[in-house]
C-alpha atoms as a PDB file:
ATOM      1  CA  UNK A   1      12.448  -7.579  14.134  1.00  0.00           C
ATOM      2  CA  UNK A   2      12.245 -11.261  14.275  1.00  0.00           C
ATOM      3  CA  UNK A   3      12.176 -13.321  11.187  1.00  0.00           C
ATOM      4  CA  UNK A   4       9.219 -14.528  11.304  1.00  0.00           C
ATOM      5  CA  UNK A   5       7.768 -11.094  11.425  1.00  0.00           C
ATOM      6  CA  UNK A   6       9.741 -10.069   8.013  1.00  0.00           C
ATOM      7  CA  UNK A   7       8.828 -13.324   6.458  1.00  0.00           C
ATOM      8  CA  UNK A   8       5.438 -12.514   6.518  1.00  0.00           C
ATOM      9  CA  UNK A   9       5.430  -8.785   5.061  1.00  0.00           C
ATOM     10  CA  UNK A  10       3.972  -9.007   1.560  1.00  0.00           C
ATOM     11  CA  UNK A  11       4.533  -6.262  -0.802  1.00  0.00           C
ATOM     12  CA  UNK A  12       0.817  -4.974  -1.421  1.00  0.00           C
ATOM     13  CA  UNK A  13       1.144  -7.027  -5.137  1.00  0.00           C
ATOM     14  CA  UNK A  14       1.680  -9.929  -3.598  1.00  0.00           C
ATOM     15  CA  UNK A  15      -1.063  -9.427  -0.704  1.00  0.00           C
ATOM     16  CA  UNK A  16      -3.199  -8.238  -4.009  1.00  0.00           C
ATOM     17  CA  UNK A  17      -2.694 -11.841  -5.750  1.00  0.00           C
ATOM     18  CA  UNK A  18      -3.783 -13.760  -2.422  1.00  0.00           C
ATOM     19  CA  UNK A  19      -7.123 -11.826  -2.174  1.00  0.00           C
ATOM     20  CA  UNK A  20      -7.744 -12.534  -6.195  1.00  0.00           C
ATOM     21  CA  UNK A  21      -6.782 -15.944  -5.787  1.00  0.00           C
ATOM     22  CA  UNK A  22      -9.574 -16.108  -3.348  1.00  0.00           C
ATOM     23  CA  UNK A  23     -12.077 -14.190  -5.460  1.00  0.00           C
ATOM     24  CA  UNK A  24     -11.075 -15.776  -8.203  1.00  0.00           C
ATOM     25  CA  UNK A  25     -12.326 -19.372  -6.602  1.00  0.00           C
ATOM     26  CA  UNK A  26     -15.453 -17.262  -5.317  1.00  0.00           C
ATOM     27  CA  UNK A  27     -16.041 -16.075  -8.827  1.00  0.00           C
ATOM     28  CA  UNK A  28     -15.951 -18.879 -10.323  1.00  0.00           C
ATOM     29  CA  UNK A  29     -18.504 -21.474  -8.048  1.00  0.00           C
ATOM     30  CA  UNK A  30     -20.646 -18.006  -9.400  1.00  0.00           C
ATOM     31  CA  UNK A  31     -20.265 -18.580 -12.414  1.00  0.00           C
ATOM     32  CA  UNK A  32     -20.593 -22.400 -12.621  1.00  0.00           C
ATOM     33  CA  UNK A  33     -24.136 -21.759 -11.109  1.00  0.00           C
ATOM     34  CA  UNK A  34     -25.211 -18.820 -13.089  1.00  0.00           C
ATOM     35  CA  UNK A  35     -29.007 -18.281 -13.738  1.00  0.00           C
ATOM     36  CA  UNK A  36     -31.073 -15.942 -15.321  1.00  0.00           C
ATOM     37  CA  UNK A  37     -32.300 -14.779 -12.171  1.00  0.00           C
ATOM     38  CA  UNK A  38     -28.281 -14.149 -10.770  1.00  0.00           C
ATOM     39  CA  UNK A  39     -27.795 -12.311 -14.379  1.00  0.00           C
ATOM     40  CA  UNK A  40     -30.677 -10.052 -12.862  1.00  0.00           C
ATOM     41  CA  UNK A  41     -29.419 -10.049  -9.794  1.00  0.00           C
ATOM     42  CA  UNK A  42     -25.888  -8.861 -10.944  1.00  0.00           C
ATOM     43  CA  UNK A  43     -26.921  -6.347 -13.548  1.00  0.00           C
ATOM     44  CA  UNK A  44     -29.221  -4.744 -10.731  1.00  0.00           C
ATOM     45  CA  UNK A  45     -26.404  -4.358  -8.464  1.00  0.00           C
ATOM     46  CA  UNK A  46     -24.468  -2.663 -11.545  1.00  0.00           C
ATOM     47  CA  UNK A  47     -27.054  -0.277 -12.362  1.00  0.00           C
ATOM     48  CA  UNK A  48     -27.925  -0.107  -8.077  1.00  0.00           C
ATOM     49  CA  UNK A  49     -24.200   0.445  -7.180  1.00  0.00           C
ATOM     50  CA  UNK A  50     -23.625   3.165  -9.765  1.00  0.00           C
ATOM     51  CA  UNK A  51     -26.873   5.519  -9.894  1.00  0.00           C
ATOM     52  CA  UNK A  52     -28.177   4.346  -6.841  1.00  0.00           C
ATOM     53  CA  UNK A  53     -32.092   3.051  -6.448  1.00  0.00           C
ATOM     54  CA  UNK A  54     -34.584   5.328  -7.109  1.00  0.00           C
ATOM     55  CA  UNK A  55     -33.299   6.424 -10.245  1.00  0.00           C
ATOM     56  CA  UNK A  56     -32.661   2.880 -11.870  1.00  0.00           C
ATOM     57  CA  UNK A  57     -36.780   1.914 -12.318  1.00  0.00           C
ATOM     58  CA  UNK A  58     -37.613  -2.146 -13.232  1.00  0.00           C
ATOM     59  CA  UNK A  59     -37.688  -1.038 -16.479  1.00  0.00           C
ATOM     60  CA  UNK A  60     -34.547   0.234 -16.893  1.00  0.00           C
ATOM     61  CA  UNK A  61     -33.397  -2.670 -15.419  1.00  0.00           C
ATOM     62  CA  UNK A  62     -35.462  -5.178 -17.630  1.00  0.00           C
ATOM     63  CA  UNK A  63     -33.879  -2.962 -20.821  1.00  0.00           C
ATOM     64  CA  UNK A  64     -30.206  -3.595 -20.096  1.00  0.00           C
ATOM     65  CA  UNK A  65     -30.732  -7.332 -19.140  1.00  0.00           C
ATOM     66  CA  UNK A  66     -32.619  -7.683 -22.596  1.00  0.00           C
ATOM     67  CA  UNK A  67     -35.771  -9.229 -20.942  1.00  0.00           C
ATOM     68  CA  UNK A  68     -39.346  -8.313 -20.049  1.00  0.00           C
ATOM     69  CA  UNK A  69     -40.124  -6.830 -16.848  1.00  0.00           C
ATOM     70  CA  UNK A  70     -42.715  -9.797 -16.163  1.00  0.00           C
ATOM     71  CA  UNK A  71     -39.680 -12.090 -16.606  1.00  0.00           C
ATOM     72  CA  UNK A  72     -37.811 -10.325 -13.884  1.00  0.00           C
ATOM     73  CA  UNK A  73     -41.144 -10.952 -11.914  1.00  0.00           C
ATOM     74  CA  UNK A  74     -40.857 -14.598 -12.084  1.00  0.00           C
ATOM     75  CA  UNK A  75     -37.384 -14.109  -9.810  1.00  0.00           C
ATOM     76  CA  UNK A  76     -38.130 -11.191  -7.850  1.00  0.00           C
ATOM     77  CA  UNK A  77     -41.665 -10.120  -6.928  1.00  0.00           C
ATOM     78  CA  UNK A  78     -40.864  -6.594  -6.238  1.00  0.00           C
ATOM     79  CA  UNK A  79     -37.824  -4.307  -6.183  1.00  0.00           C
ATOM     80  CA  UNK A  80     -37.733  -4.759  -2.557  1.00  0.00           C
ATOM     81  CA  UNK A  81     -37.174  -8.123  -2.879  1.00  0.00           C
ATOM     82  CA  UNK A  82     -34.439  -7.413  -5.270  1.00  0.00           C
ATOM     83  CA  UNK A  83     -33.097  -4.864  -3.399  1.00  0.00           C
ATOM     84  CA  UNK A  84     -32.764  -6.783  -0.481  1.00  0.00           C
ATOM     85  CA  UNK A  85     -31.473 -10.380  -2.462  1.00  0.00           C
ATOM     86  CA  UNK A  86     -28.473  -7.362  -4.248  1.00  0.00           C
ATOM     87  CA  UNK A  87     -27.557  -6.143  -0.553  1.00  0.00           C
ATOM     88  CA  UNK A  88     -27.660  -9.673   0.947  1.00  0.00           C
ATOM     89  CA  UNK A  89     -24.834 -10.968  -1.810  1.00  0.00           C
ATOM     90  CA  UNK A  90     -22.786  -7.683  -1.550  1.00  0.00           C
ATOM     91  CA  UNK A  91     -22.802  -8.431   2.362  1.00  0.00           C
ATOM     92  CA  UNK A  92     -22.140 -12.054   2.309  1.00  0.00           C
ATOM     93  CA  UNK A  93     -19.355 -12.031  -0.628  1.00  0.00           C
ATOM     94  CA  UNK A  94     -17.275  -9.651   1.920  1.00  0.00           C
ATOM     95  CA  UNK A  95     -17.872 -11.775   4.978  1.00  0.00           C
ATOM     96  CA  UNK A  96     -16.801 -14.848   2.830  1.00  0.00           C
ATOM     97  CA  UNK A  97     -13.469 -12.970   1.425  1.00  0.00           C
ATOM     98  CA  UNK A  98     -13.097 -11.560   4.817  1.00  0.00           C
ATOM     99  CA  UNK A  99     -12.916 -14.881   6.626  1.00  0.00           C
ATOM    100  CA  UNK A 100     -10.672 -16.187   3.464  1.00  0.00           C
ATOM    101  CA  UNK A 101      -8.626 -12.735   4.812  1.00  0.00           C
ATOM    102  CA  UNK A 102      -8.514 -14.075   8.800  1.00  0.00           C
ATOM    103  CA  UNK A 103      -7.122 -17.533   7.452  1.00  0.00           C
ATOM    104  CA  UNK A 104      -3.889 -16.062   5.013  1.00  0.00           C
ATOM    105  CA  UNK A 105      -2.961 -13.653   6.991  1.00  0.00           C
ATOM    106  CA  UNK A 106       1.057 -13.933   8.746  1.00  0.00           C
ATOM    107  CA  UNK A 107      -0.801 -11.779  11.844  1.00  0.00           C
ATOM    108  CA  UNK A 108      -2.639  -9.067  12.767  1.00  0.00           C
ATOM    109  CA  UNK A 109      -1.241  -6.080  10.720  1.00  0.00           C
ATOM    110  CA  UNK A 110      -0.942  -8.361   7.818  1.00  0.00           C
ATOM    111  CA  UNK A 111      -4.864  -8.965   8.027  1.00  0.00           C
ATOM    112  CA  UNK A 112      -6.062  -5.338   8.831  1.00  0.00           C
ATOM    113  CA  UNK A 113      -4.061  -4.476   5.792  1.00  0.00           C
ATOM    114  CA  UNK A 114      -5.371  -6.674   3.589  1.00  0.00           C
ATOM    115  CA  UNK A 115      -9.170  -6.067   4.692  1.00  0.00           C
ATOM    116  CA  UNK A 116      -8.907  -2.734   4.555  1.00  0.00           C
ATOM    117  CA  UNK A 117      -6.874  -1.722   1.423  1.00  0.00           C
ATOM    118  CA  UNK A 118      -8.283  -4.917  -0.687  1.00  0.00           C
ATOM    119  CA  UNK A 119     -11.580  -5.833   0.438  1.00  0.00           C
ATOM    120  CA  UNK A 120     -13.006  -2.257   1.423  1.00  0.00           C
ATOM    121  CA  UNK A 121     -12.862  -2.034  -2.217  1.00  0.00           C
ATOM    122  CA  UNK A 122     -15.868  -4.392  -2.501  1.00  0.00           C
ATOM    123  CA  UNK A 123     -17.920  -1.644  -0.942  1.00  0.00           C
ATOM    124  CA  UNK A 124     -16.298   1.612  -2.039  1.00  0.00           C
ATOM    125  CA  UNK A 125     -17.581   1.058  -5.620  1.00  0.00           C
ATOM    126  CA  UNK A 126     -21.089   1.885  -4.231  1.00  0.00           C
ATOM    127  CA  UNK A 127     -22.097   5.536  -4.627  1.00  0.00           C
ATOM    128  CA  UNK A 128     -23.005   6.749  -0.867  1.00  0.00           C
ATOM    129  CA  UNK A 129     -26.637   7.819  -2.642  1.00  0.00           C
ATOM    130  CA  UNK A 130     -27.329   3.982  -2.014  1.00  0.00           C
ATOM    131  CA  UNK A 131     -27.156   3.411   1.038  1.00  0.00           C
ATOM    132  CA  UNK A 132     -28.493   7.124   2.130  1.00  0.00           C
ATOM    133  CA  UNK A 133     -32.113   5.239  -0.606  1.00  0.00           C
ATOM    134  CA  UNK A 134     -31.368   1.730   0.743  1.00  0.00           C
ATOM    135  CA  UNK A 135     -32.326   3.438   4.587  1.00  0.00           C
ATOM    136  CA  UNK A 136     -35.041   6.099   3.360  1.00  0.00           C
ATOM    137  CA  UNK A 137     -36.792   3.657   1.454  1.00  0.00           C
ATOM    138  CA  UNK A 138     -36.140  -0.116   1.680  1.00  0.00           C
ATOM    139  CA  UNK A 139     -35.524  -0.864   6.030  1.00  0.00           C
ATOM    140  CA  UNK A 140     -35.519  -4.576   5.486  1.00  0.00           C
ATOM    141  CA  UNK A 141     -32.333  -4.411   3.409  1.00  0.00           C
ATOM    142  CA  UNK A 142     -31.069  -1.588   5.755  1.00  0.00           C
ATOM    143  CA  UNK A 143     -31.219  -3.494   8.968  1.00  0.00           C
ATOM    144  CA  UNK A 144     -29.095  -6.291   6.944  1.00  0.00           C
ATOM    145  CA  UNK A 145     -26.411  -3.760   6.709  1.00  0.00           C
ATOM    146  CA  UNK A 146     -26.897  -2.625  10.549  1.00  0.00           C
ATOM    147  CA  UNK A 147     -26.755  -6.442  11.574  1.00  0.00           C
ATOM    148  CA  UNK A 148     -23.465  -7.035   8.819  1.00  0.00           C
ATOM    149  CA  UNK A 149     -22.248  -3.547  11.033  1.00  0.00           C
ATOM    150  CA  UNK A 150     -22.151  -5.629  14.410  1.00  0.00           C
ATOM    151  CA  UNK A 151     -20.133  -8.667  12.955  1.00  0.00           C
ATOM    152  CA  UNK A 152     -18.107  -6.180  11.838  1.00  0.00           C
ATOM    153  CA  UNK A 153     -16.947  -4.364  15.150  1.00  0.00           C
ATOM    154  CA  UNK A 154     -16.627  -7.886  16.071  1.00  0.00           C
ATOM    155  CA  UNK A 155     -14.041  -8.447  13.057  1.00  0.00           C
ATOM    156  CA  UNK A 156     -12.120  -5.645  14.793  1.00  0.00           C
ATOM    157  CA  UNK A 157     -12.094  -6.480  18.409  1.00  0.00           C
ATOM    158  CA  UNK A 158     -10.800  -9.679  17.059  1.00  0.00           C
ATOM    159  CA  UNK A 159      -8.420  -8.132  15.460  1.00  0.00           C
ATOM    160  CA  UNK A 160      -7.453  -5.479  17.777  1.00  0.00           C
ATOM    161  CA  UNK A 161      -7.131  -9.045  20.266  1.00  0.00           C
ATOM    162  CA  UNK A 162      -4.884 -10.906  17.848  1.00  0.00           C
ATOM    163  CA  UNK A 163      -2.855  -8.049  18.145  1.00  0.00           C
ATOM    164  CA  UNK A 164      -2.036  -7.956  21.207  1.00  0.00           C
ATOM    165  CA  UNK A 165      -1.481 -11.582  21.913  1.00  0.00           C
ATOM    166  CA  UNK A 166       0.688 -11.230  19.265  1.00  0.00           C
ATOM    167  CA  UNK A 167       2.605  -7.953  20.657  1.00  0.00           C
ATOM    168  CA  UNK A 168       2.112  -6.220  17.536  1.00  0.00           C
ATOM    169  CA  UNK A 169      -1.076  -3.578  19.299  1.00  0.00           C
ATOM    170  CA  UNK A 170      -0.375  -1.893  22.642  1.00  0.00           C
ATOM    171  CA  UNK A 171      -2.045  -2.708  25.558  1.00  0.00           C
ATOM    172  CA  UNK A 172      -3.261   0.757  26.721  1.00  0.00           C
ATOM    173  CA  UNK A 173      -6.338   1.768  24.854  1.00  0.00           C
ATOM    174  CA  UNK A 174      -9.773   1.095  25.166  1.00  0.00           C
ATOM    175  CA  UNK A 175     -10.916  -1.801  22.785  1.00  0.00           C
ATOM    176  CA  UNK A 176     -14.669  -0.957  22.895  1.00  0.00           C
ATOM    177  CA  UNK A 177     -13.912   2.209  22.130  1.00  0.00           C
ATOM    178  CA  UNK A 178     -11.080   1.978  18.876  1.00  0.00           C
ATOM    179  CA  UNK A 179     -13.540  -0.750  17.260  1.00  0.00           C
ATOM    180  CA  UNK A 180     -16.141   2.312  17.484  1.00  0.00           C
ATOM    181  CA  UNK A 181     -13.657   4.779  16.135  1.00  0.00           C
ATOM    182  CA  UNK A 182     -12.872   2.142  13.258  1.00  0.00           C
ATOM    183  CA  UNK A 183     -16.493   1.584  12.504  1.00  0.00           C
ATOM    184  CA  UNK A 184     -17.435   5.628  11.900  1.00  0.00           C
ATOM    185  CA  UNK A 185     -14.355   5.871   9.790  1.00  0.00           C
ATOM    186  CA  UNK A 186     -15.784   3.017   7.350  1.00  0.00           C
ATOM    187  CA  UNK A 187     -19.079   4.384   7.666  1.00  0.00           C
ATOM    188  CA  UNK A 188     -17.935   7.659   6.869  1.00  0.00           C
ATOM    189  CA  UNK A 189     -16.233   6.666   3.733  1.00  0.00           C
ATOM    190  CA  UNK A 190     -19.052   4.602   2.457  1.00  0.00           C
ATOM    191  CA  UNK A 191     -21.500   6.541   3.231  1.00  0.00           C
ATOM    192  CA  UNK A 192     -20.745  10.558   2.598  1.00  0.00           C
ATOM    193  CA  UNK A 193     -18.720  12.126  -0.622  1.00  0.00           C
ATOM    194  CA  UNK A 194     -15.882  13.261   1.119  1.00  0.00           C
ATOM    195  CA  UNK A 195     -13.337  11.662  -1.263  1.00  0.00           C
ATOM    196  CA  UNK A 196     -15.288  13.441  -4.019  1.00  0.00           C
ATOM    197  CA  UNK A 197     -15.165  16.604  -2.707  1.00  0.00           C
ATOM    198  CA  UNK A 198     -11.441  16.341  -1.690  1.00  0.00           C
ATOM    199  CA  UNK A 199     -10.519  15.026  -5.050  1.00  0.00           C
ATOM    200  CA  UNK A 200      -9.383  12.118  -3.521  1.00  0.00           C
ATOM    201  CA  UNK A 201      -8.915   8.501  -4.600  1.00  0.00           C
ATOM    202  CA  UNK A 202     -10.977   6.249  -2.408  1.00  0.00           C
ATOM    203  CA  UNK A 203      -7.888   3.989  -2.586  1.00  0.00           C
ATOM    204  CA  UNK A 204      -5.839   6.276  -1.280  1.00  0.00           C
ATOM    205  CA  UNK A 205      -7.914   7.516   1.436  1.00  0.00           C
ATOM    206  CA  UNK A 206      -8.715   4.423   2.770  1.00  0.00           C
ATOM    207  CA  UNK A 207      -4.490   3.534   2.611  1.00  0.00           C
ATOM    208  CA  UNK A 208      -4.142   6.723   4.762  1.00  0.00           C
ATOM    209  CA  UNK A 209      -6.244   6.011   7.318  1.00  0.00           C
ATOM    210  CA  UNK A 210      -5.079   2.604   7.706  1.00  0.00           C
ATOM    211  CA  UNK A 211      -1.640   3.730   8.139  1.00  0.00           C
ATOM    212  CA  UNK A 212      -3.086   6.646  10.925  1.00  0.00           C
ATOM    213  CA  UNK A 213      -5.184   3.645  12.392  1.00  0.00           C
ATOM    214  CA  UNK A 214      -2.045   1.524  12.830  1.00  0.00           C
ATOM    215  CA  UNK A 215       0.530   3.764  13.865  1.00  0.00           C
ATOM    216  CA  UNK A 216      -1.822   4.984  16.619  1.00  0.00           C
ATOM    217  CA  UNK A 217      -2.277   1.313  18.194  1.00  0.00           C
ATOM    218  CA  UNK A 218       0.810  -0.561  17.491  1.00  0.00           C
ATOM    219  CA  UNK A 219       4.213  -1.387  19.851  1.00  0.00           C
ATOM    220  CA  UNK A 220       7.063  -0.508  18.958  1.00  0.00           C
ATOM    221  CA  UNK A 221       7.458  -4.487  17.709  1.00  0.00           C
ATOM    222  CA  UNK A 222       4.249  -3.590  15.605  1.00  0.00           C
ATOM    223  CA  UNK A 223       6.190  -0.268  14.190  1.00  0.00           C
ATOM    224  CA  UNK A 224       8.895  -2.175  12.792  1.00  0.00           C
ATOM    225  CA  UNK A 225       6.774  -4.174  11.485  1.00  0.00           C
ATOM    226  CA  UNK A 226       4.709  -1.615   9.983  1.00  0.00           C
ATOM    227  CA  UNK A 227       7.492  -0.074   8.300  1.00  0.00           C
ATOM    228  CA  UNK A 228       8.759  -2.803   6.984  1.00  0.00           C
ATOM    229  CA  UNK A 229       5.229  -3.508   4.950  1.00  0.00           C
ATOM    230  CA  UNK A 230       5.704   0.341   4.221  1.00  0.00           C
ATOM    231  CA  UNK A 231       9.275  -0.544   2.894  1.00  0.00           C
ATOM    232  CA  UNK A 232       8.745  -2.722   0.405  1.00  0.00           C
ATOM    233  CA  UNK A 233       5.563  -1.558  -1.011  1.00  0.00           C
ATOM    234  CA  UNK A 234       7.889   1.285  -1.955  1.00  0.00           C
END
């Protein structure tokens, strides 16, 4: 394996302190610019992300933020507005970090790695009830997610590109078509319980099928590679 190659193969700590580097920056313009109406904003996504929408009503909301629901009014004039203004962050936080993800990274394993085992955490904190409620009753906010769902096939072609330029990804499979296969594996981890009913850490089960994702696309350059992250993660 050339040098180069082994240079770049984080353990996953260290690939875990570049992504909270870059959160931590995020987090912290946040902060610097906090309002009342983001301290809505991220208490709704709390109470959103963990009991889903229908069952979190704008009082329950206006209880745990300490305010009256006609304050909340002032920021949000309905909980579709809210609903939409918590989905639009969520999206736009990832495709920041994500970006931040394209930059760091040594190549192309090094970035599917770190987008999938780091930042796919951003999402797999949401209970799949939301987005099954975000679709059944709030499609303004749902077609945000479809769009966010085309820039991110995109964000794998790319990758699945890099890869091969870089002679990391083989040459032989249908691009179109592994991007798709990529796509219904995220949606089918954010979306169902299957992790639940396995009794499964989402962690985990996203780290597995990263590792089947990889080994099934990857050159024999890309292997070495591969095992080599493997290696000293271990």
């Amino acid at each position: 394996m050339a040098c180069k190659a082994q240079k770049g193969a984080d353990t996953q700590g260290e690939i875990y302190y570049r992504i909270i580097t870059i959160q931590g920056s995020d987090k912290n313009k946040k902060m610097n610019g906090s309002t009342s109406s983001e301290r809505v904003k991220a208490m709704a996504k709390k109470l959103f992300f963990s009991y889903g929408l229908k069952s979190v009503s704008m009082d329950d909301l206006a209880r745990r933020c300490g305010v009256s629901k006609k304050t909340i009014y002032q920021y949000y004039q309905d909980k579709d507005v809210l609903v939409h203004a918590v989905v639009m962050e969520q999206i736009q936080l990832h495709e920041r970090l994500l970006r931040s993800c394209q930059s760091v990274a040594y190549e192309a394993i090094d970035e599917l790695i770190m987008s999938d085992t780091q930042l796919f955490g951003i999402w797999t904190i949401i209970h799949h009830r939301f987005f099954y409620e975000v679709k059944k009753y709030y499609p303004g906010a749902w077609r945000e997610l479809e769009h966010y769902s085309l820039k991110m096939r995109n964000f794998i072609i790319g990758n699945l590109e890099r890869g091969r330029k870089e002679g990391l990804y083989r040459n032989d499979f249908d691009t179109a078509l592994i991007a798709e296969l990529r796509m219904q594996q995220h949606i089918c981890l954010l979306r169902s319980p299957f992790a639940t009913l396995q009794k499964l850490s989402t962690d985990r089960l996203v780290k597995e099928i990263t590792m089947l994702h990889l080994r099934s696309i990857t050159t024999e350059k890309g292997q070495l590679l591969l095992d080599h992250y493997i290696k000293k993660e271990s």
